[in-house]
C-alpha atoms as a PDB file:
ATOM      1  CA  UNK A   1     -32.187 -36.185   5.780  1.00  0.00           C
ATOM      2  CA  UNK A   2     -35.022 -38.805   5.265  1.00  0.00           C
ATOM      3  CA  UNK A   3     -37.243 -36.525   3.411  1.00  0.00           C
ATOM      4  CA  UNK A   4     -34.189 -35.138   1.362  1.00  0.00           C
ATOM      5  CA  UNK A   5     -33.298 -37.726  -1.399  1.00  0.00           C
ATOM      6  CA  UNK A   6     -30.248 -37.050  -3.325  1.00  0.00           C
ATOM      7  CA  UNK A   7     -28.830 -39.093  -5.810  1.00  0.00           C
ATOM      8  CA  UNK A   8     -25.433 -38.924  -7.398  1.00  0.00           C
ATOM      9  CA  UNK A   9     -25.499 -38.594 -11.427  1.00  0.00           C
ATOM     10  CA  UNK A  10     -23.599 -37.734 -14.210  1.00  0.00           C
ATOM     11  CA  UNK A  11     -24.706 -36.162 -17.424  1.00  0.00           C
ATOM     12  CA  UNK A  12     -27.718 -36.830 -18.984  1.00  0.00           C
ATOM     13  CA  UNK A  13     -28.246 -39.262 -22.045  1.00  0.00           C
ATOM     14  CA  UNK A  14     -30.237 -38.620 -24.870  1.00  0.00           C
ATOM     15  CA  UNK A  15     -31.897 -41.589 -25.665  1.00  0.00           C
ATOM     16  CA  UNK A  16     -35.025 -40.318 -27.168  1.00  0.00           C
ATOM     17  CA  UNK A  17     -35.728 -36.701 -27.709  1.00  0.00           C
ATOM     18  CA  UNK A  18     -38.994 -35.080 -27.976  1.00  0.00           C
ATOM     19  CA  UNK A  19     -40.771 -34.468 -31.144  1.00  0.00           C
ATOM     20  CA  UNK A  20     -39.786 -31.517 -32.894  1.00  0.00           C
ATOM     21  CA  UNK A  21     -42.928 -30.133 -32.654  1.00  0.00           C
ATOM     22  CA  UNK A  22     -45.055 -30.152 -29.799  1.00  0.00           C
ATOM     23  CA  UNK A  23     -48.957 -28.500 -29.329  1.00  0.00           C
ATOM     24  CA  UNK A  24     -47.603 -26.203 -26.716  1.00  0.00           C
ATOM     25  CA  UNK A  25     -44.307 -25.958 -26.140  1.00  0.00           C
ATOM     26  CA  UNK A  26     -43.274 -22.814 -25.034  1.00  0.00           C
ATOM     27  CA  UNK A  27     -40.973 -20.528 -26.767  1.00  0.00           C
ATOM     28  CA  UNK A  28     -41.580 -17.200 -24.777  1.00  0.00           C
ATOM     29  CA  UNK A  29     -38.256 -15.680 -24.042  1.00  0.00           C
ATOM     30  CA  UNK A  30     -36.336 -16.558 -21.334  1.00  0.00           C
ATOM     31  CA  UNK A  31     -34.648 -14.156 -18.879  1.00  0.00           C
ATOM     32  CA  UNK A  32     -33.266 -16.391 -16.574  1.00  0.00           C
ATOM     33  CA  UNK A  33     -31.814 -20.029 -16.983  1.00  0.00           C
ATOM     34  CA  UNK A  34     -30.450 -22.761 -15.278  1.00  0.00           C
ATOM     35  CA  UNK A  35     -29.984 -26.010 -16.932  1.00  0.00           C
ATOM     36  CA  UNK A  36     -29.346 -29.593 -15.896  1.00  0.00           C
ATOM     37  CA  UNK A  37     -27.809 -31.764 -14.940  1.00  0.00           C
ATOM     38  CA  UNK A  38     -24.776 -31.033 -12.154  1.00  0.00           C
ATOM     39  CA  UNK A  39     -22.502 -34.289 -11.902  1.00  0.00           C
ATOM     40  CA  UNK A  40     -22.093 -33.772  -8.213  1.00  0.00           C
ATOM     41  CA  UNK A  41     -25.829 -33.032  -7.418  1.00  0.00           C
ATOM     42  CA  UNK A  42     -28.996 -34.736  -7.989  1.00  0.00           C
ATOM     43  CA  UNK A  43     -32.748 -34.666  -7.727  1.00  0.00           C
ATOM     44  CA  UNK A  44     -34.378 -33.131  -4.585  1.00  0.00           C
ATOM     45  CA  UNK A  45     -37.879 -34.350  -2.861  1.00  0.00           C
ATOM     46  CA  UNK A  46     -40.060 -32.001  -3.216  1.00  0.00           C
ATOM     47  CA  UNK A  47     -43.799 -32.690  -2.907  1.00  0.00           C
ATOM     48  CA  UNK A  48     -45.040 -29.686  -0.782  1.00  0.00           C
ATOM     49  CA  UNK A  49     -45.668 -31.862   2.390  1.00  0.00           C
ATOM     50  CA  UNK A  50     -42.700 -33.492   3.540  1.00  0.00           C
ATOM     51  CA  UNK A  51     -40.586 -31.445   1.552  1.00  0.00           C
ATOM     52  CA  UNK A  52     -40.541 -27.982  -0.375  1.00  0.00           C
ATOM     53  CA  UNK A  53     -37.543 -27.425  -2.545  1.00  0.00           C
ATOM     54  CA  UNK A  54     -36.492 -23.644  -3.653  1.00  0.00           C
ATOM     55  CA  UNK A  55     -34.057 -21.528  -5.170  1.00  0.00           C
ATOM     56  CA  UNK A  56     -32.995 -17.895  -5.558  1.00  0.00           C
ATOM     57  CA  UNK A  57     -32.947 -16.154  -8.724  1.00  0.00           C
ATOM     58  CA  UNK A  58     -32.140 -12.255  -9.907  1.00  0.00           C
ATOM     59  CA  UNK A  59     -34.535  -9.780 -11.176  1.00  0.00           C
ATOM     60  CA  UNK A  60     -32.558  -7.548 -13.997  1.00  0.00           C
ATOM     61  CA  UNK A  61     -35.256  -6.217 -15.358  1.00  0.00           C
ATOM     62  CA  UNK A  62     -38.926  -5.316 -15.439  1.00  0.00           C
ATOM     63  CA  UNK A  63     -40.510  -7.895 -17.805  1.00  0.00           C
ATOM     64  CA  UNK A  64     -42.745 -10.066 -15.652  1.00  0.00           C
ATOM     65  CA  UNK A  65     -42.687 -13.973 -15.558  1.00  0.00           C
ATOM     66  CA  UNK A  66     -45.236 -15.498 -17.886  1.00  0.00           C
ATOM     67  CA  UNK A  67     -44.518 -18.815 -17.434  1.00  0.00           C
ATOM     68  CA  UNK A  68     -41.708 -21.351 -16.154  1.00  0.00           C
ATOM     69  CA  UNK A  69     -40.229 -24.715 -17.177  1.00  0.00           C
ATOM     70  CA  UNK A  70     -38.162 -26.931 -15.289  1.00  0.00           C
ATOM     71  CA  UNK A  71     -36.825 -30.363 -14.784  1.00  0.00           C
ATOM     72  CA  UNK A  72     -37.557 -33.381 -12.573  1.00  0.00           C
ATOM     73  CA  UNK A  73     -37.553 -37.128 -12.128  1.00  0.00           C
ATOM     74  CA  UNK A  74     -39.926 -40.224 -10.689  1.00  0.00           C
ATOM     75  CA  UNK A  75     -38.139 -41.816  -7.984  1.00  0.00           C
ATOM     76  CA  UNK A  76     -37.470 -45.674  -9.643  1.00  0.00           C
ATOM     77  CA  UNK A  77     -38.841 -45.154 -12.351  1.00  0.00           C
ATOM     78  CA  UNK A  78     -36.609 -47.510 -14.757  1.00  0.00           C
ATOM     79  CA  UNK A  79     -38.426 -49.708 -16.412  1.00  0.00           C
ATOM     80  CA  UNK A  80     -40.590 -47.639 -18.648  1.00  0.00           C
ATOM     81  CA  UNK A  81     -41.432 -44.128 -19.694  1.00  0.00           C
ATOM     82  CA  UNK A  82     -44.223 -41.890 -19.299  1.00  0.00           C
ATOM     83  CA  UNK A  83     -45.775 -40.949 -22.643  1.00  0.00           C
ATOM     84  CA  UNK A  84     -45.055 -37.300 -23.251  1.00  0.00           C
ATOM     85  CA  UNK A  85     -48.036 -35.375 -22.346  1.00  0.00           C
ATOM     86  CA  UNK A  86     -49.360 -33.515 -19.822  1.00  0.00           C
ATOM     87  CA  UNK A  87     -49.167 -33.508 -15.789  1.00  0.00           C
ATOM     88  CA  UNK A  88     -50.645 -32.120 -12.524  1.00  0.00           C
ATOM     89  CA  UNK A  89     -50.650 -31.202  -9.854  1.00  0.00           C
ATOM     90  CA  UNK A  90     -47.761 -28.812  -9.619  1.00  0.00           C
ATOM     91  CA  UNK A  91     -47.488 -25.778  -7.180  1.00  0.00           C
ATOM     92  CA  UNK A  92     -45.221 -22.436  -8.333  1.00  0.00           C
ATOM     93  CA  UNK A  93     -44.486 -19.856  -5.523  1.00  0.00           C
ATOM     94  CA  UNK A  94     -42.654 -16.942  -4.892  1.00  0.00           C
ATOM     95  CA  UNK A  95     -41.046 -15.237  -1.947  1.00  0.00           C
ATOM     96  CA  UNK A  96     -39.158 -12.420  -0.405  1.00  0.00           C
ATOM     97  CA  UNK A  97     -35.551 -13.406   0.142  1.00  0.00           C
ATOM     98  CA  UNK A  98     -34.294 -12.687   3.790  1.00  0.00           C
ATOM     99  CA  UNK A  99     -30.684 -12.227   4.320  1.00  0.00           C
ATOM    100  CA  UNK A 100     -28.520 -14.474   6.384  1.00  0.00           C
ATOM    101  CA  UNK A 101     -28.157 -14.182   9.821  1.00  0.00           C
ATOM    102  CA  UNK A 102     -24.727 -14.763  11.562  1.00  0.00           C
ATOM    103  CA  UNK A 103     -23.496 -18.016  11.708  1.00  0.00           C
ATOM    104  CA  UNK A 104     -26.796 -19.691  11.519  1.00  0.00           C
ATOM    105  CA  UNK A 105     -27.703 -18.795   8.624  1.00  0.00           C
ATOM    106  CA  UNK A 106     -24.896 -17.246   6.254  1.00  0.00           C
ATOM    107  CA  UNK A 107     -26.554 -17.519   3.546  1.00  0.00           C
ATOM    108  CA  UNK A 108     -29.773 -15.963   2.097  1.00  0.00           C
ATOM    109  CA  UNK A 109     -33.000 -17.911   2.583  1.00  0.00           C
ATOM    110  CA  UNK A 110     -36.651 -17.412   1.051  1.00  0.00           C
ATOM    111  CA  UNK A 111     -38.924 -15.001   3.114  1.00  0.00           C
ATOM    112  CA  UNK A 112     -42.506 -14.568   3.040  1.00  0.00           C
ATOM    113  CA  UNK A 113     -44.521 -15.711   0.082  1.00  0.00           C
ATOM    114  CA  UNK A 114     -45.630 -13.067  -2.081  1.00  0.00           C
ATOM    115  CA  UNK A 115     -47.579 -15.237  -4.970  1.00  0.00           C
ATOM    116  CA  UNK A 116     -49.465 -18.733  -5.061  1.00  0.00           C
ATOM    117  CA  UNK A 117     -49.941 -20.352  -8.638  1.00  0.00           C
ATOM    118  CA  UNK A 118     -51.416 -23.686  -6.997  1.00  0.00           C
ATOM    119  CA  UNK A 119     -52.345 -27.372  -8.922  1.00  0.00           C
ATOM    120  CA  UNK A 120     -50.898 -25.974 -12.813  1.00  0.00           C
ATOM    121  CA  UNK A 121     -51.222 -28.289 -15.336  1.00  0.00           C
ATOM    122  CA  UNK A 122     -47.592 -28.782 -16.758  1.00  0.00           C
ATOM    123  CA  UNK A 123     -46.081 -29.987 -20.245  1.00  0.00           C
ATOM    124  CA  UNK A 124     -44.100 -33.142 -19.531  1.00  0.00           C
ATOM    125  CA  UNK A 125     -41.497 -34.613 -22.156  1.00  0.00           C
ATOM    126  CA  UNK A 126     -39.016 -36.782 -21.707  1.00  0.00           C
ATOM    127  CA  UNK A 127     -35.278 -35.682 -22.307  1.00  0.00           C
ATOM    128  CA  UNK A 128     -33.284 -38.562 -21.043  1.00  0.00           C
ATOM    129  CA  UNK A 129     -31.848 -40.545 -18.442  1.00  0.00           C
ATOM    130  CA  UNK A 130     -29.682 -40.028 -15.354  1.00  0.00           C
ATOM    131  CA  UNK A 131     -26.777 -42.302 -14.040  1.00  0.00           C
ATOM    132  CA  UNK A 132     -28.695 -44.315 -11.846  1.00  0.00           C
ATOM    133  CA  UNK A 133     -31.169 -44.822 -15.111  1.00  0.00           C
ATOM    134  CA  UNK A 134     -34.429 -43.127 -14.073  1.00  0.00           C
ATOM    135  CA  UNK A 135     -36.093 -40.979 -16.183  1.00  0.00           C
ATOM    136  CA  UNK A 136     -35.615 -36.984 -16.936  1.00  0.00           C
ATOM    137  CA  UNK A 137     -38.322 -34.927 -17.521  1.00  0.00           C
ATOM    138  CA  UNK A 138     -38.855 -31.393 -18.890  1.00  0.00           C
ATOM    139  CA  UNK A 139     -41.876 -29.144 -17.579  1.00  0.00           C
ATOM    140  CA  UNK A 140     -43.562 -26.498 -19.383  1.00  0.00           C
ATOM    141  CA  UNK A 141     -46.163 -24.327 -17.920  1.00  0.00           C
ATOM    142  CA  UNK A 142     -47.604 -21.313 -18.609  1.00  0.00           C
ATOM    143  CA  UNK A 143     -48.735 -18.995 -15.057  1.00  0.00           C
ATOM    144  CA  UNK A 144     -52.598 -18.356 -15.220  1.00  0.00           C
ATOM    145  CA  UNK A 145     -51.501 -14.238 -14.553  1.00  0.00           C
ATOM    146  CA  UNK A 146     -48.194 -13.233 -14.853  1.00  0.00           C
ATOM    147  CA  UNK A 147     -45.821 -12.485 -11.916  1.00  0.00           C
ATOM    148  CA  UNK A 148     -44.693  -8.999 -11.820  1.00  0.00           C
ATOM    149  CA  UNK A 149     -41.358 -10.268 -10.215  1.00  0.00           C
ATOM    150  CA  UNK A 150     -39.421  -6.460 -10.599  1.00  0.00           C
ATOM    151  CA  UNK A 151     -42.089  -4.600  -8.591  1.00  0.00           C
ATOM    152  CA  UNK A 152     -41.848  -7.183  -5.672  1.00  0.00           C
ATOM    153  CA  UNK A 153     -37.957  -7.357  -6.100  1.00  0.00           C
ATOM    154  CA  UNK A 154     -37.434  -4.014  -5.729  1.00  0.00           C
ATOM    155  CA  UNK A 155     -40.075  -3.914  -3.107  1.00  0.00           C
ATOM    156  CA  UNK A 156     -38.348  -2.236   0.312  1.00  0.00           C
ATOM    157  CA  UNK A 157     -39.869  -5.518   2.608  1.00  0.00           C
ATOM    158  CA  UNK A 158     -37.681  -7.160   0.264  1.00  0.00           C
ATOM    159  CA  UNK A 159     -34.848  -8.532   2.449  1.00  0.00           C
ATOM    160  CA  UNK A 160     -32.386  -8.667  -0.544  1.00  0.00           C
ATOM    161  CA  UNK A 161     -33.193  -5.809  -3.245  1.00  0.00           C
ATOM    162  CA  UNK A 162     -33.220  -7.782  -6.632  1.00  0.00           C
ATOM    163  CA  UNK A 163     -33.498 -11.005  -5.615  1.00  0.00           C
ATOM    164  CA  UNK A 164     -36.291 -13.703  -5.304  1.00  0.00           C
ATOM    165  CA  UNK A 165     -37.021 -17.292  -4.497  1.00  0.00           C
ATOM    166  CA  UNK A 166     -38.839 -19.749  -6.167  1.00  0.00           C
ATOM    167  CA  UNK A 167     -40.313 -23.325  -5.089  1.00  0.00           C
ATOM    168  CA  UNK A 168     -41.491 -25.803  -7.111  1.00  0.00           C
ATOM    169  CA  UNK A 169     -43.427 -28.981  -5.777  1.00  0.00           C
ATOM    170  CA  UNK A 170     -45.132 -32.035  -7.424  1.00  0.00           C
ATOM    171  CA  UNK A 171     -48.135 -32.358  -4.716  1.00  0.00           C
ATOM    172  CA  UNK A 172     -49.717 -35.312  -6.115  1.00  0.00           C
ATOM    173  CA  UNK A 173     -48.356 -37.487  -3.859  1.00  0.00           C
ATOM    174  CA  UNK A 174     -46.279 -38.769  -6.514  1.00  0.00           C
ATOM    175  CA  UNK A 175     -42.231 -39.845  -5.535  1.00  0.00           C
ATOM    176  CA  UNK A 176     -40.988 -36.914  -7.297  1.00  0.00           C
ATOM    177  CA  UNK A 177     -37.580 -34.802  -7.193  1.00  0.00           C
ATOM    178  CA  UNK A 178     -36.303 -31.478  -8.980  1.00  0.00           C
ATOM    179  CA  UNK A 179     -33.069 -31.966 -10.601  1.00  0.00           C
ATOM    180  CA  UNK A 180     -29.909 -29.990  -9.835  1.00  0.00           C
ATOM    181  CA  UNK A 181     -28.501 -27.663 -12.312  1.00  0.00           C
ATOM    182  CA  UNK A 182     -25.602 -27.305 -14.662  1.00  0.00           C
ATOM    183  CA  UNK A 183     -23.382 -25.369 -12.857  1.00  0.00           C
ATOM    184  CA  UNK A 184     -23.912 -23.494  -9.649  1.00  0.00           C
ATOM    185  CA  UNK A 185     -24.548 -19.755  -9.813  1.00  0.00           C
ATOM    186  CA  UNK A 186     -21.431 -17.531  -9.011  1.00  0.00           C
ATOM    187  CA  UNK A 187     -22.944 -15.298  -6.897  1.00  0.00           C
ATOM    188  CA  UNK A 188     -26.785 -16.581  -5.734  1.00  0.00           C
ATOM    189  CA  UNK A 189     -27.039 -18.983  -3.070  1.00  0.00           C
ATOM    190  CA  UNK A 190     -27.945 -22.437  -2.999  1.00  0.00           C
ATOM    191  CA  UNK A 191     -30.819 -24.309  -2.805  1.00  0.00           C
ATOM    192  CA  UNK A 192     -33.278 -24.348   0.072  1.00  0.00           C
ATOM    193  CA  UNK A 193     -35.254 -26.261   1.734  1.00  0.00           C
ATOM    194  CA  UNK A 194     -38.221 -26.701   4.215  1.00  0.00           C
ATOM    195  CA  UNK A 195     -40.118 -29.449   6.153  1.00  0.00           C
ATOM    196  CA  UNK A 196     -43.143 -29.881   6.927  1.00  0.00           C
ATOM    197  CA  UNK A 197     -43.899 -27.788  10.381  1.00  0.00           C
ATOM    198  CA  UNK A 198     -40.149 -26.200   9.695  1.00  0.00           C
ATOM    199  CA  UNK A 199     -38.850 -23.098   8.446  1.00  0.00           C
ATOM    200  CA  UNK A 200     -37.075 -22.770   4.873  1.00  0.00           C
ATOM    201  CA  UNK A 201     -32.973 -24.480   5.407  1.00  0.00           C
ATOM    202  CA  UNK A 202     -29.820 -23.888   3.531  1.00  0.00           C
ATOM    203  CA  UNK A 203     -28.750 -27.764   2.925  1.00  0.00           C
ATOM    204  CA  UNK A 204     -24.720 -26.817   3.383  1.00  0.00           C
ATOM    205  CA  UNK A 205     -23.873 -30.521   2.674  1.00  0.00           C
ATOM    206  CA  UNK A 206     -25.339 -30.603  -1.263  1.00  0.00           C
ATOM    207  CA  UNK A 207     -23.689 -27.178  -2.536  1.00  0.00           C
ATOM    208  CA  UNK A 208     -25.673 -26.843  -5.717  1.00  0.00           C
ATOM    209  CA  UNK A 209     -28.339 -25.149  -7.592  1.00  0.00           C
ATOM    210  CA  UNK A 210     -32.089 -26.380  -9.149  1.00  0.00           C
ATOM    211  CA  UNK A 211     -32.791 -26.199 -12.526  1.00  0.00           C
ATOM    212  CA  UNK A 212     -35.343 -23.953 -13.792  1.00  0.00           C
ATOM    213  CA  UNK A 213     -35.988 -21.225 -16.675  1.00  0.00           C
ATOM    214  CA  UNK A 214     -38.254 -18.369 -16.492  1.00  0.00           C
ATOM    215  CA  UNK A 215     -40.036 -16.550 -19.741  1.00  0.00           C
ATOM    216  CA  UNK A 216     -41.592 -13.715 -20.235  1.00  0.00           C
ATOM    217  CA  UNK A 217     -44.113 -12.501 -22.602  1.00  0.00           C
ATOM    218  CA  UNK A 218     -42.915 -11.441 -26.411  1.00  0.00           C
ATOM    219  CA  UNK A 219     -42.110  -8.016 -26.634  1.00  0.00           C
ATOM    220  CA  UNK A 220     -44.724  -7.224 -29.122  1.00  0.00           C
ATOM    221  CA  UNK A 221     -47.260  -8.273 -25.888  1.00  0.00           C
ATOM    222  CA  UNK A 222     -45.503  -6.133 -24.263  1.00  0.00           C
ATOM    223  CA  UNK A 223     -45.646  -3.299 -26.270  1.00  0.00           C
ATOM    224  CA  UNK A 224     -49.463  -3.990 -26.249  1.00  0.00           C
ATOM    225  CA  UNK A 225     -49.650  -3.905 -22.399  1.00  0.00           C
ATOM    226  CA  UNK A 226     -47.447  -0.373 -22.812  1.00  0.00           C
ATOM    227  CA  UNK A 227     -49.785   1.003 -24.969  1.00  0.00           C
ATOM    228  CA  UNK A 228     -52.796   0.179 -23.219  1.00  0.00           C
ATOM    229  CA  UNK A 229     -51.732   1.694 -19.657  1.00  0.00           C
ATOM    230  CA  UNK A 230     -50.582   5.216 -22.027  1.00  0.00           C
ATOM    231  CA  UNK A 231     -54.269   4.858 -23.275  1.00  0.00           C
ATOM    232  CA  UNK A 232     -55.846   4.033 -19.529  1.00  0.00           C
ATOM    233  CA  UNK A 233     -54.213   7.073 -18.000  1.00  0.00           C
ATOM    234  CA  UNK A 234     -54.519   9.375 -20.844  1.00  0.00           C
ATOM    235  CA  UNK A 235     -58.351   8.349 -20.617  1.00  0.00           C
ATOM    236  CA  UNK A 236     -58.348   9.358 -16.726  1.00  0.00           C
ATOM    237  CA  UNK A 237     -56.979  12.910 -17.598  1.00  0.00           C
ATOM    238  CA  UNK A 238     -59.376  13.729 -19.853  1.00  0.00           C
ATOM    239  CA  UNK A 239     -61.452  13.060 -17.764  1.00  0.00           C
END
């Protein structure tokens, strides 16, 4: 595929890690991760014209998604870094996931979108290298209102009861990919794709995952929000 660019690499190399502290680096907890780098898979296009990368992920429990960090790369970009900083655009979406359908589509696939978090400013710090020397990125990013990902999951237009999609693209225009993960998941599907003009595609030549990490608020914020909905509908029966 010309608008798919995927580029063998092994692990990554360390060669200069971010500072140990950083103004916002996120430490929310995480409830679901996948890590790079996979050996066998590489970075994926994905600029939300030509190209829109996604993956699948489970929904286990109720906590909503507060904010997201993944990792990517610049297309030839060798010679010199970025200084660590901050980035945009980036656009975050979410989506139904619709089951597979015979032999065209075995696999799950994302369905219809069911939350925008367009042009977010994201966190970007350098982690490393790949094989073929370019540079790796982490992204941090908080979502302007969180996602309530277990009422949609468990939503009955759901195709798949539990499970959601996710797409992440750089839309500056920038030669950007989103790198593979560590390991593929044992049960989700792979990645998918769509083109511009085309539907969402399971790529069954490049078997592998994306890597990405979604957080959620800390509990005591949650205990807050608890507490406040008790105190909103105890307020309504009084009344």
């Amino acid at each position: 595929m010309k608008t798919m660019r995927v580029v063998a690499m092994a692990s990554v190399l360390l060669l200069g890690l971010a500072p140990a502290v950083w103004a916002d680096y996120i430490t929310l907890p995480i409830k679901w991760s996948q890590q790079p780098n996979d050996p066998n898979g590489g970075d994926w296009a994905s600029n939300g014209f030509s190209q829109t990368v996604a993956d699948d992920f489970r929904c286990m429990e109720p906590a909503p998604i507060k904010a997201v960090r993944w990792w990517g790369s610049y297309f030839g970009e060798t010679a010199a870094p970025r200084p660590d900083g901050y980035t945009s655009p980036f656009d975050i979406a979410f989506y139904f996931s619709t089951p597979g359908q015979s032999n065209a589509h075995p696999y799950s696939l994302p369905g219809a979108q069911v939350a925008l978090y367009p042009s977010l400013t994201a966190q970007e710090v350098r982690i490393g290298r790949e094989m073929n020397d370019e540079f790796v990125y982490r992204y941090d990013a908080y979502l302007p209102r969180a996602f309530d990902q277990w009422t949609w999951s468990q939503n009955a237009a759901n195709g798949i009861q539990g499970e959601l999609w996710v797409s992440i693209a750089k839309t500056s225009g920038e030669g950007w990919g989103w790198e593979a993960a560590l390991v593929t998941h044992p049960v989700l599907d792979y990645a998918a794709y769509a083109n511009e003009g085309i539907g969402w595609r399971w790529q069954s030549s490049y078997n592998t995952d994306m890597a990405f990490e979604l957080m959620t608020p800390e509990p005591a914020t949650l205990a807050l929000l608890g507490f406040g909905a008790v105190g909103l509908l105890a307020r309504r029966r009084r009344k």
